[in-house]
C-alpha atoms as a PDB file:
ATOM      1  CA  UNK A   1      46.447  48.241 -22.429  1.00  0.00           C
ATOM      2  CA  UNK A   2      44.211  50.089 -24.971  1.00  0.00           C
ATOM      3  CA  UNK A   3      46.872  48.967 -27.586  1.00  0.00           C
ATOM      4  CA  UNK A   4      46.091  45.261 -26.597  1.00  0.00           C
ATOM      5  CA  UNK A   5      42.436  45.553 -26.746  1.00  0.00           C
ATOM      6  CA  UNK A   6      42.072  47.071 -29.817  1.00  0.00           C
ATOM      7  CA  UNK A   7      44.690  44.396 -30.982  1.00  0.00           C
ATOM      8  CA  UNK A   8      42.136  41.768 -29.731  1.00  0.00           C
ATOM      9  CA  UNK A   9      39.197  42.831 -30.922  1.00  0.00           C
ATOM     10  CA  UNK A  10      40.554  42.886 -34.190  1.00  0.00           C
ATOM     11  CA  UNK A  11      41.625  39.229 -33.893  1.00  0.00           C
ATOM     12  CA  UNK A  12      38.165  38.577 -32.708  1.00  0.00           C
ATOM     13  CA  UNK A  13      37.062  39.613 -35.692  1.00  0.00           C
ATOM     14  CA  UNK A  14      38.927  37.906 -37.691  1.00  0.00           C
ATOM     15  CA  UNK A  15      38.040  34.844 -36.129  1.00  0.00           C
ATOM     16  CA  UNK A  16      34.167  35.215 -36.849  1.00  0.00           C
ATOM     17  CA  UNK A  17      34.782  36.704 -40.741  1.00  0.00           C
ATOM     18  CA  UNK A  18      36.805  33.864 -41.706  1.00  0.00           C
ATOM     19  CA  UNK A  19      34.354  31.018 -41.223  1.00  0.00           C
ATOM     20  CA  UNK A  20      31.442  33.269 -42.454  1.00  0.00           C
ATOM     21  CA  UNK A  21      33.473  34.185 -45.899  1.00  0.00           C
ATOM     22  CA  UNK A  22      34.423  29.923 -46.048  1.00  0.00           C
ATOM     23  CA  UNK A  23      30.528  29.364 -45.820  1.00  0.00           C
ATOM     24  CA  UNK A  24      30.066  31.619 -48.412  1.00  0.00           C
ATOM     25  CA  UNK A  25      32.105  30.310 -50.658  1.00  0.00           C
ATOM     26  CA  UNK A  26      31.136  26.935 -50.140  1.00  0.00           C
ATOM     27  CA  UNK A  27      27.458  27.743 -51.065  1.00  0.00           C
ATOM     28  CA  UNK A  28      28.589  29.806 -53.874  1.00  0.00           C
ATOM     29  CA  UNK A  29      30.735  26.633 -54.989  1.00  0.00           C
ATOM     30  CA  UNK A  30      27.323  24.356 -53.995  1.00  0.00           C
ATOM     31  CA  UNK A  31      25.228  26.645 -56.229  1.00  0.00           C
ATOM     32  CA  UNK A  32      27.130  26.815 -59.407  1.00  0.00           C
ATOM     33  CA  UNK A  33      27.795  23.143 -59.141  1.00  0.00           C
ATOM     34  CA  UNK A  34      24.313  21.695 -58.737  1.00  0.00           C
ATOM     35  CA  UNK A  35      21.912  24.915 -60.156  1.00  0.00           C
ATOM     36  CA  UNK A  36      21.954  23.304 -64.072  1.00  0.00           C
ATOM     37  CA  UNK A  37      21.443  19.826 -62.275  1.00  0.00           C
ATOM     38  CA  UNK A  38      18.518  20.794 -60.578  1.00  0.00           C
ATOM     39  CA  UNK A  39      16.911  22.807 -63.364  1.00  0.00           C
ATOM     40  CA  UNK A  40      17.090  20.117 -65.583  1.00  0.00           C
ATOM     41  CA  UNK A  41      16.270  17.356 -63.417  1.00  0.00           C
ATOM     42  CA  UNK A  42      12.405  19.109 -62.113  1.00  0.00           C
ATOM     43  CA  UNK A  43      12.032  21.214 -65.613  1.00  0.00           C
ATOM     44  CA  UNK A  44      12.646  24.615 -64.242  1.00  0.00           C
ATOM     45  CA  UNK A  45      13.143  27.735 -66.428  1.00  0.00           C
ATOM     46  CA  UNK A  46      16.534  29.548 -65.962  1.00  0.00           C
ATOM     47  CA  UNK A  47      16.354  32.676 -64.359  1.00  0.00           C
ATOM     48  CA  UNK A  48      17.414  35.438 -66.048  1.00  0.00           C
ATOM     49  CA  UNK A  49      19.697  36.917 -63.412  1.00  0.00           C
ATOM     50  CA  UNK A  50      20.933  33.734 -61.962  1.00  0.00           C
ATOM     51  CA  UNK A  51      24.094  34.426 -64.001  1.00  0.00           C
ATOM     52  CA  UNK A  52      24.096  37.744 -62.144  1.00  0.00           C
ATOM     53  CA  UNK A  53      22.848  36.196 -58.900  1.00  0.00           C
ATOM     54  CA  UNK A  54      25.697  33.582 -58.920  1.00  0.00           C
ATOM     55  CA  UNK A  55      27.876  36.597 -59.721  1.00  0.00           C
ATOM     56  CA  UNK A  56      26.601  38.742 -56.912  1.00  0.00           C
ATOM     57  CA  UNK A  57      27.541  36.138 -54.908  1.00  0.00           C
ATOM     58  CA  UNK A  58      30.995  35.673 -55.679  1.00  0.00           C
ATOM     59  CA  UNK A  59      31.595  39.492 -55.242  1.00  0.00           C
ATOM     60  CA  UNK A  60      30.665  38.750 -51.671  1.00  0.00           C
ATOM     61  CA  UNK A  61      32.960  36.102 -50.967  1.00  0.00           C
ATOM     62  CA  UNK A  62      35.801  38.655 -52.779  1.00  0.00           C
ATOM     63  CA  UNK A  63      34.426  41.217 -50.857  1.00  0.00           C
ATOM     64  CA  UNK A  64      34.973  39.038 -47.134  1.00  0.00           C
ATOM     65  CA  UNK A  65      38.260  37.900 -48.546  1.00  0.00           C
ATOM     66  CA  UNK A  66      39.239  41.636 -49.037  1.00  0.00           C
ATOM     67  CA  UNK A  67      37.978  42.857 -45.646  1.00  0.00           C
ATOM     68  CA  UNK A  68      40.005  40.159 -44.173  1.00  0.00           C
ATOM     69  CA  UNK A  69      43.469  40.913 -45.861  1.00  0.00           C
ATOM     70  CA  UNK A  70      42.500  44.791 -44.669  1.00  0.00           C
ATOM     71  CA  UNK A  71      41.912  43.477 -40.917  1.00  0.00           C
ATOM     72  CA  UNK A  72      45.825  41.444 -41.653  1.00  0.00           C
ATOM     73  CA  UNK A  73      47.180  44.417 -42.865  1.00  0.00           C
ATOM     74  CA  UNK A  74      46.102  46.386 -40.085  1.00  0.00           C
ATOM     75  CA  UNK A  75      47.311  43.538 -37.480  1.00  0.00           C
ATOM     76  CA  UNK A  76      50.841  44.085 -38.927  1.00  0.00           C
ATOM     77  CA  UNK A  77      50.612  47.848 -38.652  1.00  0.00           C
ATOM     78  CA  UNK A  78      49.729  47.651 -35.211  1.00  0.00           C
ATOM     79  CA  UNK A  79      52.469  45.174 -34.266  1.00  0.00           C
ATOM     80  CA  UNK A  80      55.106  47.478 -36.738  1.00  0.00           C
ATOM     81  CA  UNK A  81      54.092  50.291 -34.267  1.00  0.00           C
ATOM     82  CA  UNK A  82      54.155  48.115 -30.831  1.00  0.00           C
ATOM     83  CA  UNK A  83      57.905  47.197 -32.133  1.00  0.00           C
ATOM     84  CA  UNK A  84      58.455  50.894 -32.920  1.00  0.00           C
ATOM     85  CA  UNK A  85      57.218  52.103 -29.607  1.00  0.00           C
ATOM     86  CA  UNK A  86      59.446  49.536 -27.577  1.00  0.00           C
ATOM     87  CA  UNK A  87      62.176  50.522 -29.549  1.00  0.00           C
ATOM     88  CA  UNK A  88      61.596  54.364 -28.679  1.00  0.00           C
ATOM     89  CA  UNK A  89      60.853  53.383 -24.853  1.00  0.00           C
ATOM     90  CA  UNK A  90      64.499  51.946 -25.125  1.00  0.00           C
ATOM     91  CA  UNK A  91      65.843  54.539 -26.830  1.00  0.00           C
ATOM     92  CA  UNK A  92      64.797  56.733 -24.192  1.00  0.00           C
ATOM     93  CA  UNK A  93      65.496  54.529 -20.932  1.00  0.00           C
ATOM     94  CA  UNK A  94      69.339  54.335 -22.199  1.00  0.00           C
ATOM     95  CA  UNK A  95      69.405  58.645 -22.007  1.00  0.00           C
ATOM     96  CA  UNK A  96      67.407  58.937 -19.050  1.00  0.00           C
ATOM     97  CA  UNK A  97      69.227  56.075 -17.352  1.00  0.00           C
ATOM     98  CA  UNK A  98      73.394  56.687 -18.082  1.00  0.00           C
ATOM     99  CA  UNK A  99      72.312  61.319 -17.402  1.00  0.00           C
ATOM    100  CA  UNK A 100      70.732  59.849 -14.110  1.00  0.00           C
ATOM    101  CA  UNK A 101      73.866  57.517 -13.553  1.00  0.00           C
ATOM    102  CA  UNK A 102      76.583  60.454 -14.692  1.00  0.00           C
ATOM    103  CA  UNK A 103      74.715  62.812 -12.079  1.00  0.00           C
ATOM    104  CA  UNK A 104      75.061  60.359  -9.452  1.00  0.00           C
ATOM    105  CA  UNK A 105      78.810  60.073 -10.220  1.00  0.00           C
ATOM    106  CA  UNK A 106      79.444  63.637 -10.008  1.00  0.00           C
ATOM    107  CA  UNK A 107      77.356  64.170  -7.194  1.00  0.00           C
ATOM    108  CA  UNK A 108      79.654  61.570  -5.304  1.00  0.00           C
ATOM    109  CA  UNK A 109      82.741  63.437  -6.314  1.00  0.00           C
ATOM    110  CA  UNK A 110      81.173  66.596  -5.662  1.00  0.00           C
ATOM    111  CA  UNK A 111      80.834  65.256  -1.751  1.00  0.00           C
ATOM    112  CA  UNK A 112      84.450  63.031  -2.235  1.00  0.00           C
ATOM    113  CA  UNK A 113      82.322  59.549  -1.936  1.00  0.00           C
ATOM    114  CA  UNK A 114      84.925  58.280  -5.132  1.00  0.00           C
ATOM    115  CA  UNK A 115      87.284  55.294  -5.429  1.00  0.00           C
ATOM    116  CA  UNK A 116      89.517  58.234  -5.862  1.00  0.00           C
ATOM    117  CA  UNK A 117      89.048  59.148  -2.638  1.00  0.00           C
ATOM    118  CA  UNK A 118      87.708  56.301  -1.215  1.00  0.00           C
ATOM    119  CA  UNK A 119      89.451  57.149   2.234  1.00  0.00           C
ATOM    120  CA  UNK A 120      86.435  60.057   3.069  1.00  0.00           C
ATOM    121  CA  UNK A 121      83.766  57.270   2.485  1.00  0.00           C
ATOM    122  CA  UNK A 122      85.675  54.894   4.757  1.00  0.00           C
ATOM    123  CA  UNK A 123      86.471  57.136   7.261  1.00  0.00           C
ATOM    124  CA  UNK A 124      82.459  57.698   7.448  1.00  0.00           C
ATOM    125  CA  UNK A 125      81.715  53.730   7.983  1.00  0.00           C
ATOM    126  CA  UNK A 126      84.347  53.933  10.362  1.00  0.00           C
ATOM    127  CA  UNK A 127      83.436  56.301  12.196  1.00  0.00           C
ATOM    128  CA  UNK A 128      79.490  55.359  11.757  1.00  0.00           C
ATOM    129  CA  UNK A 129      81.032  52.010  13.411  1.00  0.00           C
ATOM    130  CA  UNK A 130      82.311  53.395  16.016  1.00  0.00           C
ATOM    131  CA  UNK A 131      79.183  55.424  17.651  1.00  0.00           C
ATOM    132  CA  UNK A 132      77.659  51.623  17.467  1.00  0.00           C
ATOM    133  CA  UNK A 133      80.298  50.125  19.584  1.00  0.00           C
ATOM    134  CA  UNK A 134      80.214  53.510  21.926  1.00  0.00           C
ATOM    135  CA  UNK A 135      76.287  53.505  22.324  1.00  0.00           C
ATOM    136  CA  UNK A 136      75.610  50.208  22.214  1.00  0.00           C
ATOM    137  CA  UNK A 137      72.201  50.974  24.455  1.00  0.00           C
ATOM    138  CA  UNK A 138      71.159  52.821  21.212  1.00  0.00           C
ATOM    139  CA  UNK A 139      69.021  51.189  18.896  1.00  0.00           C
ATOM    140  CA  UNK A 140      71.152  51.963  15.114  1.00  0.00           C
ATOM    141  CA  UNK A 141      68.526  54.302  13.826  1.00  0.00           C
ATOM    142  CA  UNK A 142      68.528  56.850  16.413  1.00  0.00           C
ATOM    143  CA  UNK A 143      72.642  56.602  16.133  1.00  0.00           C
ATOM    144  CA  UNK A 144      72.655  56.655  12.024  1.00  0.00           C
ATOM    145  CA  UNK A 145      70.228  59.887  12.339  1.00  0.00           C
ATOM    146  CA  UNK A 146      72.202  61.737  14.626  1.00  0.00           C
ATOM    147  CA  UNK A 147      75.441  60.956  12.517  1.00  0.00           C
ATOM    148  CA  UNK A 148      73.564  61.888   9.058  1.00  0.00           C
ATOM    149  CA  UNK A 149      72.030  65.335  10.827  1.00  0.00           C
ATOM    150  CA  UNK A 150      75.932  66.268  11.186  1.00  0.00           C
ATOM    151  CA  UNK A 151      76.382  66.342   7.537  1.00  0.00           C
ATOM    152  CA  UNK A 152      73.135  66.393   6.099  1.00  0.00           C
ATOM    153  CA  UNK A 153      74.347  67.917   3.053  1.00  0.00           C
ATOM    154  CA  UNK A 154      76.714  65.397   1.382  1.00  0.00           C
ATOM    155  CA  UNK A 155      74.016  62.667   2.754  1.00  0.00           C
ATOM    156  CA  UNK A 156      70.990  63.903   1.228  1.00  0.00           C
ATOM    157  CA  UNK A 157      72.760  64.978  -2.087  1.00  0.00           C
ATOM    158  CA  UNK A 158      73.406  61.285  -2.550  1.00  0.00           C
ATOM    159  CA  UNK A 159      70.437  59.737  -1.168  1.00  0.00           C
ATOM    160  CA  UNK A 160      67.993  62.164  -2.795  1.00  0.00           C
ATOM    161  CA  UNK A 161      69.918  61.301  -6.496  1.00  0.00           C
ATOM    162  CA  UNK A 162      70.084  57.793  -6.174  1.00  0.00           C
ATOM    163  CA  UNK A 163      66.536  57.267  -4.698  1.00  0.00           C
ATOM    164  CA  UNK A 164      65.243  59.291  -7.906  1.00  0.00           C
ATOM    165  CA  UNK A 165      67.384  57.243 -10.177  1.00  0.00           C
ATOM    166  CA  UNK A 166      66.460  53.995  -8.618  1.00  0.00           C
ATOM    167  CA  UNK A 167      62.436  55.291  -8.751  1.00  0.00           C
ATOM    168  CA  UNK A 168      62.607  56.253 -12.752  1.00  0.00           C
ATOM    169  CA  UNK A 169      64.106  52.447 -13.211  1.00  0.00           C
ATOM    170  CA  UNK A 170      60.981  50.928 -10.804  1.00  0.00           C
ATOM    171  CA  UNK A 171      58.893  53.211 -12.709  1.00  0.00           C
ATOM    172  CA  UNK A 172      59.570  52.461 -16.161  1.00  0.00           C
ATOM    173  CA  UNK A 173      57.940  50.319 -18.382  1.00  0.00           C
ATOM    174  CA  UNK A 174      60.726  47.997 -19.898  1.00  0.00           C
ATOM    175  CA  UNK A 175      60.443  44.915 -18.586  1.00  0.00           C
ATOM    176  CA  UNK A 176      62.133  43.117 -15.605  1.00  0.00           C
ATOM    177  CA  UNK A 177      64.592  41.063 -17.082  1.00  0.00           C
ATOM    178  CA  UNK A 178      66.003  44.554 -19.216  1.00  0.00           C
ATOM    179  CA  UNK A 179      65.426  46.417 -15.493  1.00  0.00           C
ATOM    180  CA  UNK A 180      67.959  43.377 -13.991  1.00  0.00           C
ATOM    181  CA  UNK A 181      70.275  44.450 -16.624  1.00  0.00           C
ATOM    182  CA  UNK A 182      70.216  48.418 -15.985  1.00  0.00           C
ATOM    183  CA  UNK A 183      70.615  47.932 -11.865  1.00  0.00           C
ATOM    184  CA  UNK A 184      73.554  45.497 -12.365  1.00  0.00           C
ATOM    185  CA  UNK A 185      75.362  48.322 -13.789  1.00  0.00           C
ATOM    186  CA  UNK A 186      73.853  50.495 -11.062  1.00  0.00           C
ATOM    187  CA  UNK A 187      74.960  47.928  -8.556  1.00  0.00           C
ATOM    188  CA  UNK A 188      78.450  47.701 -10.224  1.00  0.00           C
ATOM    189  CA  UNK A 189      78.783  52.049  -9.329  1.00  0.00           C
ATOM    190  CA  UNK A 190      78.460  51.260  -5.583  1.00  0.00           C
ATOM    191  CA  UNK A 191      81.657  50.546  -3.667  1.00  0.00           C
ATOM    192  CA  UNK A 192      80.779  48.366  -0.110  1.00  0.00           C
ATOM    193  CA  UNK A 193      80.798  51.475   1.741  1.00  0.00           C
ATOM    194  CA  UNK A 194      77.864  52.708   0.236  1.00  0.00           C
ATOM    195  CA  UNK A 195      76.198  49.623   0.058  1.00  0.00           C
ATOM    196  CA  UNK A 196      76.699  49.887   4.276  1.00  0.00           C
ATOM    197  CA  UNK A 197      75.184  53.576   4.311  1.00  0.00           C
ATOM    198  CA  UNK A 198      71.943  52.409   1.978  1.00  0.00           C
ATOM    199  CA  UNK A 199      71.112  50.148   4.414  1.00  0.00           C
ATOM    200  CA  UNK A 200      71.425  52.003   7.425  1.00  0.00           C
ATOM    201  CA  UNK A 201      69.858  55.329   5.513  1.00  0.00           C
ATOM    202  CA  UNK A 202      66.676  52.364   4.082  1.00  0.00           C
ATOM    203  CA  UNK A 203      66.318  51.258   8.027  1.00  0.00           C
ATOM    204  CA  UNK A 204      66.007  55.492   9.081  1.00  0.00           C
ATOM    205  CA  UNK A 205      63.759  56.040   6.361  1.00  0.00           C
ATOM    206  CA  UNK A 206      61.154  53.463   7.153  1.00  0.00           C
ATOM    207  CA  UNK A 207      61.549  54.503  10.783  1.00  0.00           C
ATOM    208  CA  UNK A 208      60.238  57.470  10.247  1.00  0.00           C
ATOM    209  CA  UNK A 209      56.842  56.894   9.602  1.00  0.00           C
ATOM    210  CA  UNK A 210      54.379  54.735  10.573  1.00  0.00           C
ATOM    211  CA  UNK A 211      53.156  52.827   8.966  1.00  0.00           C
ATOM    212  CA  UNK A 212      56.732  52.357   7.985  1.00  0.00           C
ATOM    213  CA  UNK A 213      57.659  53.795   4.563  1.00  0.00           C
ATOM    214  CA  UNK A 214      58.802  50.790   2.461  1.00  0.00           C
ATOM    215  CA  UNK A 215      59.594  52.410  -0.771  1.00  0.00           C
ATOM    216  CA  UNK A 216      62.913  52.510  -0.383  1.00  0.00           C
ATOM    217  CA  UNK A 217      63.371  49.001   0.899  1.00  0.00           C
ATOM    218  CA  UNK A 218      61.399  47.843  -2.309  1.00  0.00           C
ATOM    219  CA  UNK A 219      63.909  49.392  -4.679  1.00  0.00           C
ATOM    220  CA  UNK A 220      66.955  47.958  -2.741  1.00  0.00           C
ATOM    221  CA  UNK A 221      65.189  44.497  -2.832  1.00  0.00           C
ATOM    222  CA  UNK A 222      64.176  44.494  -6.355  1.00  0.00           C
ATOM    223  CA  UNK A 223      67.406  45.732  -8.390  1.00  0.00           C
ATOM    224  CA  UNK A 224      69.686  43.520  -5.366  1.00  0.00           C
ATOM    225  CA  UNK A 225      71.521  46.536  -4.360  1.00  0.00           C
ATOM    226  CA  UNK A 226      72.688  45.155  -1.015  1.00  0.00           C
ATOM    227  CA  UNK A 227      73.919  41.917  -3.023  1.00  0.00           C
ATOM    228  CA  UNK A 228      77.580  42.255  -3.043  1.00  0.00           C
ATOM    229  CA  UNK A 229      77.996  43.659   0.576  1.00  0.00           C
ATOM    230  CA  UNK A 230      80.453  41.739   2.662  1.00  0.00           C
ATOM    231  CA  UNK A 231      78.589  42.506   6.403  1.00  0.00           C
ATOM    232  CA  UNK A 232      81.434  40.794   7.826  1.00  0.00           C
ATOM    233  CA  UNK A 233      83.800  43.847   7.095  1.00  0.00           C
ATOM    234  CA  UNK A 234      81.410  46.444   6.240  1.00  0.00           C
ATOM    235  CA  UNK A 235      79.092  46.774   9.080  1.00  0.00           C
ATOM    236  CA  UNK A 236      79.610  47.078  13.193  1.00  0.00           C
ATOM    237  CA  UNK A 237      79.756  43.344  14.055  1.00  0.00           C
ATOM    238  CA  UNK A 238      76.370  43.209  16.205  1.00  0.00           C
ATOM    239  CA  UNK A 239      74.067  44.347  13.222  1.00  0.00           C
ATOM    240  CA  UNK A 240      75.874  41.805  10.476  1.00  0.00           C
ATOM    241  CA  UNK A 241      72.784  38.973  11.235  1.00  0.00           C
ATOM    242  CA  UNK A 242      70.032  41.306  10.916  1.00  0.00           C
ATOM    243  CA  UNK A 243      72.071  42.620   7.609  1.00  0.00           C
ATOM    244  CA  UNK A 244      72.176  39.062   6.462  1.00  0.00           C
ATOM    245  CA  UNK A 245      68.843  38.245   6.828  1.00  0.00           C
ATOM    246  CA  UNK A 246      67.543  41.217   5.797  1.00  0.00           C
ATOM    247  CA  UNK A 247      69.431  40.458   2.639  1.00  0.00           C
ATOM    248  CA  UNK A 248      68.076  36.581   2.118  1.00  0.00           C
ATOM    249  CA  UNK A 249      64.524  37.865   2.873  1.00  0.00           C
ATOM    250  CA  UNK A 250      64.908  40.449   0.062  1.00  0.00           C
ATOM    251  CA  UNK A 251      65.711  37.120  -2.061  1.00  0.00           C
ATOM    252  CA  UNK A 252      62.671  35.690  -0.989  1.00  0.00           C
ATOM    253  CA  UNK A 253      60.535  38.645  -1.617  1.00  0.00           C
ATOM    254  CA  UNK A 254      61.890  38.716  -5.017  1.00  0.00           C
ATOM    255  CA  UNK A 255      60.429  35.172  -5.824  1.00  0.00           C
ATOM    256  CA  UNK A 256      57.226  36.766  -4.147  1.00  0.00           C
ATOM    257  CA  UNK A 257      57.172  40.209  -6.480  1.00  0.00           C
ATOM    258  CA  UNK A 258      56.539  41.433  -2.947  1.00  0.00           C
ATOM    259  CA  UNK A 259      57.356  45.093  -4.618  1.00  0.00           C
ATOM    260  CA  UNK A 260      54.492  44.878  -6.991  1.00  0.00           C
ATOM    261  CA  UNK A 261      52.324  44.987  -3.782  1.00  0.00           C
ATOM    262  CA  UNK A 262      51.098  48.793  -2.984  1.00  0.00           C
END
């Protein structure tokens, strides 16, 4: 923001030297053209330092002219080091970003959530499924917390990593349409099983508190994370509308910038 400002005010600048150095050339030009005229026409003696005067002048109007190719030179300094600071910003997303991403992948083998080994993290959903059809008097985030309390380690290795990842990308000043293209290769690391869990983790989390914490459900609606997740075959059968809508309404809220709302 300071960047900007000082970027504008020097445009402003600009702006008001330009037409002040064009008058002053103008009644430079006006002077030398018409000065003999007038002398001659009324009679008047020549001055002897209107040769210098008209001089003086003209030093001004180099003068302004100089000033303004400083104030030009400095505009293109200032945009040589906005381009330069992007460019590090970038620079710096990209190693943050893919360490963040490798962690994530080696916390998931660490806890055997891998294509690999894909039969642990569908044995979970399965299993997840399954206390929903047994308790269906339970509302699902009372059931999810008592099944994530039973192996709270695996759970909040993942959850803590990829809420931290998916934070520094919310956080970070590139812009949204380079964010989009950092959580689609996010979103292309998470198998449907997952997908299932982050919604069911998202729903516990803003549970918890009230007012509910939305943070998490921000992130997941921003970068689409739930996008690809086939409810149908994913999720117990009773919660797949409320999964559906929950996903359209994150489109919605993406047209809104809802997350850009504290």
């Amino acid at each position: 923001m300071r960047k900007k400002s000082i970027l504008g005010a020097i445009k402003k600048g600009v702006k008001i030297i330009i037409p002040w150095v064009i008058g002053m050339a103008s009644l430079w030009l006006l002077i030398e053209k018409y000065n003999g005229y007038v002398q001659d026409k009324f009679g008047l003696p020549g001055s002897p330092g209107t040769f210098g005067d008209s001089y003086g002048a003209l030093g001004v109007v180099i003068s302004g002219f100089a000033l303004i190719g400083v104030i030009i030179t400095m505009i293109k300094q200032q945009s040589q080091i906005d381009e330069q600071m992007q460019f590090i910003a970038r620079t710096e997303m990209n190693e943050t970003f893919f360490k963040l991403l490798a962690h994530l992948k080696e916390v998931k083998l660490d806890v055997g959530w891998t294509q690999s080994n894909g039969q642990k993290l569908e044995s979970i959903c399965l299993e997840l499924k399954s206390r929903f059809e047994e308790l269906p008097e339970h509302n699902s985030v009372s059931i999810f917390n008592g099944f994530y309390d039973e192996d709270p380690i695996d759970f909040n290795s993942y959850f803590r990593t990829l809420r931290y990842l998916l934070n520094y990308l919310y956080e970070h000043p590139l812009d949204d349409e380079e964010k989009r293209v950092y959580s689609n290769l996010l979103r292309a690391q998470i198998s449907q099983e997952e997908a299932a869990l982050i919604y069911y983790n998202m729903e516990a989390r803003s549970a918890r508190t009230d007012p509910p914490d939305q943070k998490f459900e921000k992130y997941i609606c921003k970068f689409n994370l739930l996008a690809d997740l086939k409810t149908q075959t994913q999720v117990y059968s009773d919660h797949v509308e409320k999964i559906d809508l929950f996903i359209e309404q994150c489109g919605e809220k993406k047209k809104q910038r809802w997350w850009s709302i504290p």
